[in-house]
Protein backbone atom coordinates (compact mmCIF):
# COMPACT_ATOMS: atom_id res chain seq x y z
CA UNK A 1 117.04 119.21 68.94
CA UNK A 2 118.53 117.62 65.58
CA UNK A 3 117.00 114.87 65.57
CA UNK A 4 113.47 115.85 67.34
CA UNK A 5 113.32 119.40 66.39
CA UNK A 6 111.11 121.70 68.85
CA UNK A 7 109.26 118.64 70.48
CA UNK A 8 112.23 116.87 71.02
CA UNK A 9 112.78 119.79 73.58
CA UNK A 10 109.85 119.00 75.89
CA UNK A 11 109.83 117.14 78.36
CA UNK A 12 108.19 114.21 78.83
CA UNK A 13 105.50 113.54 81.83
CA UNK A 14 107.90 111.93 84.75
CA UNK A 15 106.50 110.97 88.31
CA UNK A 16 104.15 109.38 89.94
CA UNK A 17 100.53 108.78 88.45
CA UNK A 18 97.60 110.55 90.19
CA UNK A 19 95.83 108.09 92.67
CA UNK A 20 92.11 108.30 92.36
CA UNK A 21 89.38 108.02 94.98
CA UNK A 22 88.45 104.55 95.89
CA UNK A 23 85.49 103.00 93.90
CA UNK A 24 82.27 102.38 95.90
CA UNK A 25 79.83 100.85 93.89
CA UNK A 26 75.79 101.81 94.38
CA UNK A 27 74.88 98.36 94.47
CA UNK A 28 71.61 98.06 96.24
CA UNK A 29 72.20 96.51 99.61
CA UNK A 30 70.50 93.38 99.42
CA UNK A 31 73.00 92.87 96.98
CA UNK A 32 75.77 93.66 98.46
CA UNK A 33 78.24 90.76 100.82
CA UNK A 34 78.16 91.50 104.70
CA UNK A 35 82.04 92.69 104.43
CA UNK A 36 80.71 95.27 101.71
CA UNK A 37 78.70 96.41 104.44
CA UNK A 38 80.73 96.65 106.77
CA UNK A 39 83.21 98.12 104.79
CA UNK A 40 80.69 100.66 103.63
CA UNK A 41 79.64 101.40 107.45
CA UNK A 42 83.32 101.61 108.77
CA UNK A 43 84.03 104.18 106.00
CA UNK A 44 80.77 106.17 106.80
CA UNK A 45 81.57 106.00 110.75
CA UNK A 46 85.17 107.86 110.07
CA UNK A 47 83.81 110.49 107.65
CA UNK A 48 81.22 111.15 109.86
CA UNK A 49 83.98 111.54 112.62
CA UNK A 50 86.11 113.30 111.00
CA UNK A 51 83.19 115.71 110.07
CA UNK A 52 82.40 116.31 113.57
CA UNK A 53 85.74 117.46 114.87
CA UNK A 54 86.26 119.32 111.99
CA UNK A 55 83.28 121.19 112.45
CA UNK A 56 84.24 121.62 116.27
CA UNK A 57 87.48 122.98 115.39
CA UNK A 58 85.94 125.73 113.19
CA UNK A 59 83.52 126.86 115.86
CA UNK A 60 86.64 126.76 118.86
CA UNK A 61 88.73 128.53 116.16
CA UNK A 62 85.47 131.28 115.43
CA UNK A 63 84.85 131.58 119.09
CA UNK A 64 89.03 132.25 120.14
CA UNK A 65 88.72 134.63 117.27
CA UNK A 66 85.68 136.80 118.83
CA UNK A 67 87.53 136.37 121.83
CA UNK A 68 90.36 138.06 120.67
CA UNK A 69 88.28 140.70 118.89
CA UNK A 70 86.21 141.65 122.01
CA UNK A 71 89.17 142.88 124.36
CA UNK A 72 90.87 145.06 121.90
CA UNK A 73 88.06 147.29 123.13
């Protein structure tokens, strides 16, 4: 505090940096290399994937809720 006066009291950013998303560029694909592709179409194959269960889960987790809702009666 002496030396740094109020700002020597704050403390300084400590940690680990924030990872950002991977960069995909929008290269048109006759440009692109046949591992871009692929890359590109592995990547799209697990999104869409993970897409599909997720939206199965919400409509199993809707329909056990309604369940649930209809024999309280």
């Amino acid at each position: 505090y002496r030396l740094q006066g109020m700002s020597g009291l704050t403390s300084k950013r400590k940690g680990r940096a924030v990872m950002s998303k991977p960069f995909i560029t929008d290269k048109p694909d006759d440009e692109k290399s046949l591992a871009e592709l692929k890359r590109e179409n592995e990547y799209l194959r697990a999104e869409n994937a993970y897409l599909k269960k997720l939206d199965a889960l919400l409509k199993a987790e809707e329909q056990a809720g309604k369940k649930q809702g209809s024999s309280k009666d």
